[in-house]
PDB file of N, CA and C in Angstrom:
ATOM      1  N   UNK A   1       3.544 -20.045 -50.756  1.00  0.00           N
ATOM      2  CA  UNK A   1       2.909 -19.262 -49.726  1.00  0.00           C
ATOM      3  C   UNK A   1       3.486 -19.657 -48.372  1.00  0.00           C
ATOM      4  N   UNK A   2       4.129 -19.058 -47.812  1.00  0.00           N
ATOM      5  CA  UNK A   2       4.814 -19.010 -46.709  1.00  0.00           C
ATOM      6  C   UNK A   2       3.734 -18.738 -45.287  1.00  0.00           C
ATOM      7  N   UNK A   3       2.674 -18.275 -45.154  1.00  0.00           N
ATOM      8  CA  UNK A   3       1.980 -17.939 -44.330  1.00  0.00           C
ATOM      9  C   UNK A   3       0.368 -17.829 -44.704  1.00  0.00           C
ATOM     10  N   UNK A   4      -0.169 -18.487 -43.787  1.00  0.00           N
ATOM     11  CA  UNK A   4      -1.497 -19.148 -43.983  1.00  0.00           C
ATOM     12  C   UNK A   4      -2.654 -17.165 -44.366  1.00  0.00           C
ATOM     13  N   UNK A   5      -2.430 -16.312 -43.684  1.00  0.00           N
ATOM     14  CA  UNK A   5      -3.049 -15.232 -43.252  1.00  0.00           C
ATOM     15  C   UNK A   5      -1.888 -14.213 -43.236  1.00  0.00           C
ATOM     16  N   UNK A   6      -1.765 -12.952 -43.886  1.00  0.00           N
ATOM     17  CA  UNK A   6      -0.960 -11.988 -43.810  1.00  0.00           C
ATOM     18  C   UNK A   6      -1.786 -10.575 -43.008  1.00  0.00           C
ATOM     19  N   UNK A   7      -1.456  -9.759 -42.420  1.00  0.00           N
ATOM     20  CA  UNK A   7      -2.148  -8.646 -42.333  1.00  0.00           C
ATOM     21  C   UNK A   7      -2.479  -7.869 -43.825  1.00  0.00           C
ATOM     22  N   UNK A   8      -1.709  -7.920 -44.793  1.00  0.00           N
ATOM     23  CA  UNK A   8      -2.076  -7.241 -45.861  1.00  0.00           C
ATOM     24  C   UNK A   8      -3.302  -8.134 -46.494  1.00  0.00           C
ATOM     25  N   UNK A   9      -3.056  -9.410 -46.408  1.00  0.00           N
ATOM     26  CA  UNK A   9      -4.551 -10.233 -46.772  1.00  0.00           C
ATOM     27  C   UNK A   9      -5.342 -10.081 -46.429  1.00  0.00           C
ATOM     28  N   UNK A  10      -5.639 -10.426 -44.881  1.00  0.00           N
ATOM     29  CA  UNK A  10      -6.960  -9.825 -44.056  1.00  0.00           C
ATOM     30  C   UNK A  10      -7.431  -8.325 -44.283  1.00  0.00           C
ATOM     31  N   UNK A  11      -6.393  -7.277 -45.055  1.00  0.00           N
ATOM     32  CA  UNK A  11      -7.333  -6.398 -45.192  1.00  0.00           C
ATOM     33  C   UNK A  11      -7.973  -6.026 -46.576  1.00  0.00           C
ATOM     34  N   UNK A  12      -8.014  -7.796 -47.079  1.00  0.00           N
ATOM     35  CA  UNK A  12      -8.593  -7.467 -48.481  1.00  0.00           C
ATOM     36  C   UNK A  12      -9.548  -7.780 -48.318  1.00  0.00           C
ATOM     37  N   UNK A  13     -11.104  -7.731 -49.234  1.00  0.00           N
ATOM     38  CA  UNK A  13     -12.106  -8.371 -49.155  1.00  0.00           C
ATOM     39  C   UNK A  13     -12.472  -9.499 -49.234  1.00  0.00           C
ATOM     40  N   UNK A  14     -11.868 -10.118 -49.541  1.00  0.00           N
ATOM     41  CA  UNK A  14     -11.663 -11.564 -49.660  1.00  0.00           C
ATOM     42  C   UNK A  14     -11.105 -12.146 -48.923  1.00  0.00           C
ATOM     43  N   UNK A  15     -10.266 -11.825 -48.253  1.00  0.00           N
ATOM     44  CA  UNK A  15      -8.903 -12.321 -47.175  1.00  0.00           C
ATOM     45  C   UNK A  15     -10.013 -12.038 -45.715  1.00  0.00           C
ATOM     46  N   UNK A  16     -10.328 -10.898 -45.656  1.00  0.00           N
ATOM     47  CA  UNK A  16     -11.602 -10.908 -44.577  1.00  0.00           C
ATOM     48  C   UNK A  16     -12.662 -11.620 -44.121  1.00  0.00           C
ATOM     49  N   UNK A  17     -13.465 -11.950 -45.222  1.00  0.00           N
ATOM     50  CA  UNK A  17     -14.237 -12.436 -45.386  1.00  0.00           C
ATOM     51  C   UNK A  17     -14.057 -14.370 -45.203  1.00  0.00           C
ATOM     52  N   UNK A  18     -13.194 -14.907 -45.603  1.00  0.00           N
ATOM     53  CA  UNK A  18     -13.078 -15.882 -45.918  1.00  0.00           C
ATOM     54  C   UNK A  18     -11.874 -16.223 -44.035  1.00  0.00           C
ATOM     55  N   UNK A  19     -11.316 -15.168 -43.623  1.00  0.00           N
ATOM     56  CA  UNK A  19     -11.369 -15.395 -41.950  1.00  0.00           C
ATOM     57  C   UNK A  19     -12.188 -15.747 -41.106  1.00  0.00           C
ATOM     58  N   UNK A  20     -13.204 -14.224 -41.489  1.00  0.00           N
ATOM     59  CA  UNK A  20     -14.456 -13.875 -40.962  1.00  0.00           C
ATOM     60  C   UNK A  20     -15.411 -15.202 -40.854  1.00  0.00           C
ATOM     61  N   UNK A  21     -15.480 -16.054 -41.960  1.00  0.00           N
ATOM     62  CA  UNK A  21     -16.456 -16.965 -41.753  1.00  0.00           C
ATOM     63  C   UNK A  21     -15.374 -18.631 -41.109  1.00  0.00           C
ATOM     64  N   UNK A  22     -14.406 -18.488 -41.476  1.00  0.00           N
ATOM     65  CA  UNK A  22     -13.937 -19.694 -40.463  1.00  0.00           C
ATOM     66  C   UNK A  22     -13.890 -19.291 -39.019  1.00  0.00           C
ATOM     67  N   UNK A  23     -12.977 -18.200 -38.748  1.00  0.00           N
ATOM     68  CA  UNK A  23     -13.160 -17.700 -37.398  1.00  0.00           C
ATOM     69  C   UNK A  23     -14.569 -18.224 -36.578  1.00  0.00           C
ATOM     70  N   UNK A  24     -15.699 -17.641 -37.372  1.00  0.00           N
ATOM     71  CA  UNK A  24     -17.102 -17.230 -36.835  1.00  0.00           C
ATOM     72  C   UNK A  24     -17.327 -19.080 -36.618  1.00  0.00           C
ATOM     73  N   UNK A  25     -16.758 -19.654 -37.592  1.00  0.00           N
ATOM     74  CA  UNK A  25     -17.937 -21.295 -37.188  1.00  0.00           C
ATOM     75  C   UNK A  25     -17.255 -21.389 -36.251  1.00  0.00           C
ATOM     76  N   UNK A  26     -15.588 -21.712 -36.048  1.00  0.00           N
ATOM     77  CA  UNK A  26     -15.159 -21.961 -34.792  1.00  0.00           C
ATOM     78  C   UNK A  26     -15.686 -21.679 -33.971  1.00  0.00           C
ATOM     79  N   UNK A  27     -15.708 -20.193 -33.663  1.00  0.00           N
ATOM     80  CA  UNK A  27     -16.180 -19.729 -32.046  1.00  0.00           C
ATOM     81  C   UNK A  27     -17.374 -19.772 -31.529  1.00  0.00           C
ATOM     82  N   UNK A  28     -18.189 -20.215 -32.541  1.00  0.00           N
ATOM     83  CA  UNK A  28     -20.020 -19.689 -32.437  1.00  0.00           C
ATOM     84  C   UNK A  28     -20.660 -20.839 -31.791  1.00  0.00           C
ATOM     85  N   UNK A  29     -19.698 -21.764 -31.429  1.00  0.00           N
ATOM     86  CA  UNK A  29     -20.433 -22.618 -30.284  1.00  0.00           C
ATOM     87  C   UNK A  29     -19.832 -22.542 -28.945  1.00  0.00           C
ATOM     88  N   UNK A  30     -19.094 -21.670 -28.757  1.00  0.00           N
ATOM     89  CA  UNK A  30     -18.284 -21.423 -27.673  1.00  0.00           C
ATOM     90  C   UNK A  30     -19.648 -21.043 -26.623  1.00  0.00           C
ATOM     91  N   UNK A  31     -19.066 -20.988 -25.241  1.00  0.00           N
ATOM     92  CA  UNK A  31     -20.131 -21.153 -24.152  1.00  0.00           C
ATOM     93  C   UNK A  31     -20.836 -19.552 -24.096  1.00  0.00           C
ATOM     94  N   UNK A  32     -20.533 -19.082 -24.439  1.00  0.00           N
ATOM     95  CA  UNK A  32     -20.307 -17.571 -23.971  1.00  0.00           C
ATOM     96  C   UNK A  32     -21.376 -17.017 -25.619  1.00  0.00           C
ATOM     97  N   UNK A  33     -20.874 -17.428 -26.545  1.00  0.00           N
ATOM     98  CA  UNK A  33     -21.882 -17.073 -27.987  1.00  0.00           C
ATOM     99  C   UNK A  33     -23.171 -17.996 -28.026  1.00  0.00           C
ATOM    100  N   UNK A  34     -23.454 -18.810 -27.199  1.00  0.00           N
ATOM    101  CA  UNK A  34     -24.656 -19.784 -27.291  1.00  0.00           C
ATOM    102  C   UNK A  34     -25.893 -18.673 -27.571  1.00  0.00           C
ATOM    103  N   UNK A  35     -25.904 -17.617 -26.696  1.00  0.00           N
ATOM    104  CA  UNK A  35     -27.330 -17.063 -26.765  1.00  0.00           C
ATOM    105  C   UNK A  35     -27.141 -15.752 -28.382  1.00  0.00           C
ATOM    106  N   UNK A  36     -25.977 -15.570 -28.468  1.00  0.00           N
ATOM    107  CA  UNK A  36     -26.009 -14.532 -29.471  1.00  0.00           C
ATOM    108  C   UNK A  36     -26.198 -15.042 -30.665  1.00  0.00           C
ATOM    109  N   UNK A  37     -26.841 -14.397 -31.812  1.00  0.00           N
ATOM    110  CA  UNK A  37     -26.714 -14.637 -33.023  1.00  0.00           C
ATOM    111  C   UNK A  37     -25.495 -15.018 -33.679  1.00  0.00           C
ATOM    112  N   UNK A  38     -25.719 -15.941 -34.842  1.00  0.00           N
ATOM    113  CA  UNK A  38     -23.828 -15.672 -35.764  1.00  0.00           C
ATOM    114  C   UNK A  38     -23.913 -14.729 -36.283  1.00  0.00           C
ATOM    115  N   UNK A  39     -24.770 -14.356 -37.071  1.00  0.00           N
ATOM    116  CA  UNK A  39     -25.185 -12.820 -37.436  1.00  0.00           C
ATOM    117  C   UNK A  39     -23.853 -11.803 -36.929  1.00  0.00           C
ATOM    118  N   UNK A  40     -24.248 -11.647 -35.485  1.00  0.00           N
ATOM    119  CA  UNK A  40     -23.806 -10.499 -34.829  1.00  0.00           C
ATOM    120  C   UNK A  40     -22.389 -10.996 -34.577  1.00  0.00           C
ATOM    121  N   UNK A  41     -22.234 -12.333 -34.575  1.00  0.00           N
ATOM    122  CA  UNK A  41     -20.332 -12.870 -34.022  1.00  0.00           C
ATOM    123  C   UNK A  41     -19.642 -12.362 -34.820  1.00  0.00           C
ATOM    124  N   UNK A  42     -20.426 -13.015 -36.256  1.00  0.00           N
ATOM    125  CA  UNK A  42     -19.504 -12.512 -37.341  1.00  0.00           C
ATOM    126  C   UNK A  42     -18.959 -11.322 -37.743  1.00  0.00           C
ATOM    127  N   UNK A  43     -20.103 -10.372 -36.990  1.00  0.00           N
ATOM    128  CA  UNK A  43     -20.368  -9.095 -37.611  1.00  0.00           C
ATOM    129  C   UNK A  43     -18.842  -8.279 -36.693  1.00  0.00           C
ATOM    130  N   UNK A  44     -18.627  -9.326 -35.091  1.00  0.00           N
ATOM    131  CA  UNK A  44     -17.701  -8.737 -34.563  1.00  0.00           C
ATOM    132  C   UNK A  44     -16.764  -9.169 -34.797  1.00  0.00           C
ATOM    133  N   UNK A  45     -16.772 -10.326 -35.465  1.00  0.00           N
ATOM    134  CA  UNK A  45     -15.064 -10.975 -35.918  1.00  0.00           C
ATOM    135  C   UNK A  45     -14.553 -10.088 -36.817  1.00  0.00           C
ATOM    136  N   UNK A  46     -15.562  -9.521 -37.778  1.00  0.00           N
ATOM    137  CA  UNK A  46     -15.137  -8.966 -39.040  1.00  0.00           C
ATOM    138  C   UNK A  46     -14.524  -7.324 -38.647  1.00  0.00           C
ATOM    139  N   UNK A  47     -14.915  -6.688 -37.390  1.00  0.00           N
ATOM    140  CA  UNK A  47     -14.875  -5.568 -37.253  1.00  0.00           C
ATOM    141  C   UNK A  47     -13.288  -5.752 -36.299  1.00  0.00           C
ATOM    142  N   UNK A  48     -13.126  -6.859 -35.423  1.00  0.00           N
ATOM    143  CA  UNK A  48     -11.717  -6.793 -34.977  1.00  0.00           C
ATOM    144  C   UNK A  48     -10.699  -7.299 -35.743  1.00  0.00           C
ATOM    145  N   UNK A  49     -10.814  -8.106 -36.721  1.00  0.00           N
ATOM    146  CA  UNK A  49     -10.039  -8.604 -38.089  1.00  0.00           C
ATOM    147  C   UNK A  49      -9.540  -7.009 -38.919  1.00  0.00           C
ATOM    148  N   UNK A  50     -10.606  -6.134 -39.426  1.00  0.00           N
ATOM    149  CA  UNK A  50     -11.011  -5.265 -40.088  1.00  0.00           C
ATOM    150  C   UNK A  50      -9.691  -4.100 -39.426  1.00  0.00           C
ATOM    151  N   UNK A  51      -9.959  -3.668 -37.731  1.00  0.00           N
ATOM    152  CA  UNK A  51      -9.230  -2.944 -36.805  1.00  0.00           C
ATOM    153  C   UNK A  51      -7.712  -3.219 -37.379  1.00  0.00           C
ATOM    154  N   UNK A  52      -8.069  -4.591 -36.889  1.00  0.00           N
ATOM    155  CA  UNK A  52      -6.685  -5.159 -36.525  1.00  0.00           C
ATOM    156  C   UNK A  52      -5.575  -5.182 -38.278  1.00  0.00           C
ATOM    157  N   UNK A  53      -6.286  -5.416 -39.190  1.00  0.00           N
ATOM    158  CA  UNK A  53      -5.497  -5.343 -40.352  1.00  0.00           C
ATOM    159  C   UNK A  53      -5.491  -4.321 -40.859  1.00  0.00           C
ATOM    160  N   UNK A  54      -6.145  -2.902 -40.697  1.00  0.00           N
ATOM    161  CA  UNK A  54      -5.483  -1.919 -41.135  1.00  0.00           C
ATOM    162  C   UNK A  54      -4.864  -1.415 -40.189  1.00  0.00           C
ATOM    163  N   UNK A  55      -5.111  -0.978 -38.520  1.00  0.00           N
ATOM    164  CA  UNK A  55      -4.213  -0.920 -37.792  1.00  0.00           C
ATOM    165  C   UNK A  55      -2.190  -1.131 -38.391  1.00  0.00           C
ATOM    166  N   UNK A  56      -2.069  -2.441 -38.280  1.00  0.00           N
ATOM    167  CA  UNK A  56      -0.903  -3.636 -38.056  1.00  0.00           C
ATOM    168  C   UNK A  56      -0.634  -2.926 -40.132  1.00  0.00           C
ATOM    169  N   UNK A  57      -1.266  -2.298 -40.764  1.00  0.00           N
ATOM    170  CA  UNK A  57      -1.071  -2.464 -42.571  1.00  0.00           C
ATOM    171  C   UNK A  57      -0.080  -0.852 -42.301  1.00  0.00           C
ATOM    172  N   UNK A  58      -0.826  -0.487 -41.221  1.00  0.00           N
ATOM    173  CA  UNK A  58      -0.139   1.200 -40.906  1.00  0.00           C
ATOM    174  C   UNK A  58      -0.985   2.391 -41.612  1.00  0.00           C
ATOM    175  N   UNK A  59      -2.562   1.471 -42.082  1.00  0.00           N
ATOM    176  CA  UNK A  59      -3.282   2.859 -42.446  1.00  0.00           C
ATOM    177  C   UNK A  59      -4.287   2.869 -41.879  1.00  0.00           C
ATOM    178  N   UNK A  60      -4.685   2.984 -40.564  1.00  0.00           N
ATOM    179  CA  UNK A  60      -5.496   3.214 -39.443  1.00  0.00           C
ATOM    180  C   UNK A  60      -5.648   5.253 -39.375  1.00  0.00           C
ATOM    181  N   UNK A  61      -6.563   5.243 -40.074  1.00  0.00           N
ATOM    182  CA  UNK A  61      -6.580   6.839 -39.751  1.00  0.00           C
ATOM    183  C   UNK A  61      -8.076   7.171 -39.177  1.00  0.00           C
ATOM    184  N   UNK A  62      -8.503   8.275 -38.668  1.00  0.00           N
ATOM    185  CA  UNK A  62      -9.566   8.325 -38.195  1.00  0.00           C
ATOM    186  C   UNK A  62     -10.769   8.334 -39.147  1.00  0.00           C
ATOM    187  N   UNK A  63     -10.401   8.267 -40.723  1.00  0.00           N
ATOM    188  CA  UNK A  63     -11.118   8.219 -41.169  1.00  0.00           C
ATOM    189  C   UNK A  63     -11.503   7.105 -42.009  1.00  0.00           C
ATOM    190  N   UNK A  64     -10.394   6.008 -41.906  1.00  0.00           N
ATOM    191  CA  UNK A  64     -10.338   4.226 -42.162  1.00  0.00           C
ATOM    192  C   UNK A  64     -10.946   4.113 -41.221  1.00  0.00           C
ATOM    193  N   UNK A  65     -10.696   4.175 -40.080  1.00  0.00           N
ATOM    194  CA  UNK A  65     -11.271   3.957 -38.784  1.00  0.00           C
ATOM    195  C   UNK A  65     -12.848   3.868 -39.104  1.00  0.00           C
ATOM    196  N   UNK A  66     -13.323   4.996 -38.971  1.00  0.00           N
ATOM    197  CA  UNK A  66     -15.243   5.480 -39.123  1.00  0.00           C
ATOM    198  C   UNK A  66     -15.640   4.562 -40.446  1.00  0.00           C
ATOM    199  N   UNK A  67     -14.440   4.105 -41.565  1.00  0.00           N
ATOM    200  CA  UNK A  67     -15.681   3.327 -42.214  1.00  0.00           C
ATOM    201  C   UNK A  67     -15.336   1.608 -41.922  1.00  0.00           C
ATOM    202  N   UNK A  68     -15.140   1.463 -40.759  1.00  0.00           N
ATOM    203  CA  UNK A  68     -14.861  -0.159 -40.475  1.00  0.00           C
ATOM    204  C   UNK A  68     -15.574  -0.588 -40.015  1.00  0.00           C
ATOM    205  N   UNK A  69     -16.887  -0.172 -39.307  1.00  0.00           N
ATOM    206  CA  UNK A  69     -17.863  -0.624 -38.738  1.00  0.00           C
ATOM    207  C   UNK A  69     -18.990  -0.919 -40.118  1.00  0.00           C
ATOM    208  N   UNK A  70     -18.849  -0.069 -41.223  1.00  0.00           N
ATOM    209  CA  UNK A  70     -19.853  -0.286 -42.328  1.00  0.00           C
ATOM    210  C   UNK A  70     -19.617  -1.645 -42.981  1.00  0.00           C
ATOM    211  N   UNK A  71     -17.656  -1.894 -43.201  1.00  0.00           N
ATOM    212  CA  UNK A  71     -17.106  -2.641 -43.951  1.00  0.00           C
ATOM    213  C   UNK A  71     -17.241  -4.079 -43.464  1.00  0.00           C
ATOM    214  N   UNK A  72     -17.828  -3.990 -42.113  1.00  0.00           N
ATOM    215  CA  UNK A  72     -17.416  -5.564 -41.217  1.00  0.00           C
ATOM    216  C   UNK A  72     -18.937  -5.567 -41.512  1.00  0.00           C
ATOM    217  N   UNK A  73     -19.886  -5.123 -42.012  1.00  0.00           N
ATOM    218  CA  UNK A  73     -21.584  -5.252 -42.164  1.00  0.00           C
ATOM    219  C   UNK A  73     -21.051  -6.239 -43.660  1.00  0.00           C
ATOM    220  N   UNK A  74     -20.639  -5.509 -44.620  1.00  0.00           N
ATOM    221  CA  UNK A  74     -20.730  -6.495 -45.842  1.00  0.00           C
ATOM    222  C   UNK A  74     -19.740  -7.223 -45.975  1.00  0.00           C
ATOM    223  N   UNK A  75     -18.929  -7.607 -44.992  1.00  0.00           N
ATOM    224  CA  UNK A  75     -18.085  -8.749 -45.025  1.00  0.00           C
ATOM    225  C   UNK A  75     -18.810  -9.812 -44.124  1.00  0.00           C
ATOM    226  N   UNK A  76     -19.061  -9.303 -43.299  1.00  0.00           N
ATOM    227  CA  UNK A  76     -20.053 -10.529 -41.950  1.00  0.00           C
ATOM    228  C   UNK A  76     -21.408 -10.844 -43.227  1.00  0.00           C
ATOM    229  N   UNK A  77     -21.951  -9.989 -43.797  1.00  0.00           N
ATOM    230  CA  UNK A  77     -22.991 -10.613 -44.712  1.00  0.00           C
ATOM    231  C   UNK A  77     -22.540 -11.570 -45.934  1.00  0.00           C
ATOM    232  N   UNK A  78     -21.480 -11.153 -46.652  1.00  0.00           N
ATOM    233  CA  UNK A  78     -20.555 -12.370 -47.497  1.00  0.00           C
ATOM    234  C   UNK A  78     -20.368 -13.357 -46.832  1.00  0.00           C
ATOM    235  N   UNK A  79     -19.209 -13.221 -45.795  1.00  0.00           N
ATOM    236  CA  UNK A  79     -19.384 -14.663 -44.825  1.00  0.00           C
ATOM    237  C   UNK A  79     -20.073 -15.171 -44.521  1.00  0.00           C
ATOM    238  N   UNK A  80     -21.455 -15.002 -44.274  1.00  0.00           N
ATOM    239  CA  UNK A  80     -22.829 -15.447 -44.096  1.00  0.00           C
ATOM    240  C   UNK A  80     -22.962 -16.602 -45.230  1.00  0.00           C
ATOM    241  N   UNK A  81     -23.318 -15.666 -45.845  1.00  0.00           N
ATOM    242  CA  UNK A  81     -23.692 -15.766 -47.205  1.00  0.00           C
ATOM    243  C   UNK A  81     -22.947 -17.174 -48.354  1.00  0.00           C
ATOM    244  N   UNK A  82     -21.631 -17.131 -48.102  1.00  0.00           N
ATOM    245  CA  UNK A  82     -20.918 -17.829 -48.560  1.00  0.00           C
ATOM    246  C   UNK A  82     -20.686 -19.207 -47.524  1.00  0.00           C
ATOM    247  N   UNK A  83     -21.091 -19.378 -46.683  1.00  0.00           N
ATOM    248  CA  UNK A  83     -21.140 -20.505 -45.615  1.00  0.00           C
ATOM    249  C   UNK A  83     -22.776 -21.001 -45.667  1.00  0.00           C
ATOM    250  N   UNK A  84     -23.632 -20.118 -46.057  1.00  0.00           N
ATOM    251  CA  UNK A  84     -24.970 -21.010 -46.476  1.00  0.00           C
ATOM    252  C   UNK A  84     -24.632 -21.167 -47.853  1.00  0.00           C
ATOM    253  N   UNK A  85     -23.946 -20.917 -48.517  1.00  0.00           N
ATOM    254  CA  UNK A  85     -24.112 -21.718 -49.905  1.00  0.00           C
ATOM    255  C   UNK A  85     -23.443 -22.984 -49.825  1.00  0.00           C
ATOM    256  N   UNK A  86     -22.640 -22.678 -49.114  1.00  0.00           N
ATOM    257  CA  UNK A  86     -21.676 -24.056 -49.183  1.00  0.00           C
ATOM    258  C   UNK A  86     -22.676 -25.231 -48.573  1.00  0.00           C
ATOM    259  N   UNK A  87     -23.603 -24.700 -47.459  1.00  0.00           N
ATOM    260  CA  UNK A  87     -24.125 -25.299 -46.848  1.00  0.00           C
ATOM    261  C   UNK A  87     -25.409 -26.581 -47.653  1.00  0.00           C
ATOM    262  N   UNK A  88     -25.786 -25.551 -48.733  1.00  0.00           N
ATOM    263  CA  UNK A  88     -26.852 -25.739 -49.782  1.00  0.00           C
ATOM    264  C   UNK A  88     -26.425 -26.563 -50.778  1.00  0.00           C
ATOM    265  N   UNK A  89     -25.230 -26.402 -51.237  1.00  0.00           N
ATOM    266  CA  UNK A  89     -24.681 -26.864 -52.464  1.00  0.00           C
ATOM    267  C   UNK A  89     -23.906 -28.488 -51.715  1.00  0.00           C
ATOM    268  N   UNK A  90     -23.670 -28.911 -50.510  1.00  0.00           N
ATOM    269  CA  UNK A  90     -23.499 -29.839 -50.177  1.00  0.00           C
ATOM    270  C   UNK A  90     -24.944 -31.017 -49.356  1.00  0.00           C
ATOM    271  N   UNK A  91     -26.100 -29.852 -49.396  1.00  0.00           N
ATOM    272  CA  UNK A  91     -27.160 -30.949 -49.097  1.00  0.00           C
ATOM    273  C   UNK A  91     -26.767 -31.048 -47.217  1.00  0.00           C
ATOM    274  N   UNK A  92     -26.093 -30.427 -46.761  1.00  0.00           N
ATOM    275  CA  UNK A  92     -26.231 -30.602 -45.268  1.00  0.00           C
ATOM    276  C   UNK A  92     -27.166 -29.061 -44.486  1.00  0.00           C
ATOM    277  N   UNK A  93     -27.740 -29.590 -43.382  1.00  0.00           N
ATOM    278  CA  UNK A  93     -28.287 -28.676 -42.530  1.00  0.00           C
ATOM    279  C   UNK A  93     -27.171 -28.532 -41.365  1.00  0.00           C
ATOM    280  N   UNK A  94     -27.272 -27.576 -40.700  1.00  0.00           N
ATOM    281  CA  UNK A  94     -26.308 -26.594 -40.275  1.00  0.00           C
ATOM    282  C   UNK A  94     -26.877 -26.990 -38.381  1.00  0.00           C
ATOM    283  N   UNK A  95     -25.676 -27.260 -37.710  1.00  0.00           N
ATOM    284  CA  UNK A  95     -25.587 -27.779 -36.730  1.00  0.00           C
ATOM    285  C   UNK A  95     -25.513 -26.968 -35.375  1.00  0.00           C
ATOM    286  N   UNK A  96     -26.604 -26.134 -34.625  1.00  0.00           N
ATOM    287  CA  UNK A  96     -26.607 -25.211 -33.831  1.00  0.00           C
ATOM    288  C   UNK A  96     -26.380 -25.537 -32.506  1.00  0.00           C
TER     289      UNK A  96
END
């Protein structure tokens, strides 16, 4: 594997998702996300990840487009989702 993240990866479900939730811990203590939910960070990491990899894949059409706002809902909820399990299955509480 030559490259950590491809655009054709990020626009898989898995490749998203598994951005989506490193991206999101990074930034979600940043000064500026203190008052927002991760909920909602994630929900926007996943939707400019989402843009940005079909954009850059070359199939950005207006109608990829209209369903990327649905697609960054159940990827920001996987990423969720999959960062409290990890969270659970290692016995640590989560550091706000």
């Amino acid at each position: 594997m030559n490259n950590f993240f491809t655009w054709e990866t990020l626009a898989t479900f898995a490749g998203c998702a598994a951005a989506t939730a490193v991206i999101t811990q990074f930034v979600k203590s940043a000064s500026f996300f203190k008052n927002i939910a991760t909920q909602w960070v994630s929900y926007f990491v996943a939707v400019i990840l989402l843009l940005g990899a079909t954009y850059f894949t070359g199939a950005l059409t207006w109608s990829s487009g209209a369903l990327i706002p649905f697609n960054a809902v159940i990827i920001a909820l996987s990423s969720n989702g999959a960062y409290s399990a990890v969270l659970r299955a290692t016995g640590t509480k989560e550091n706000k």
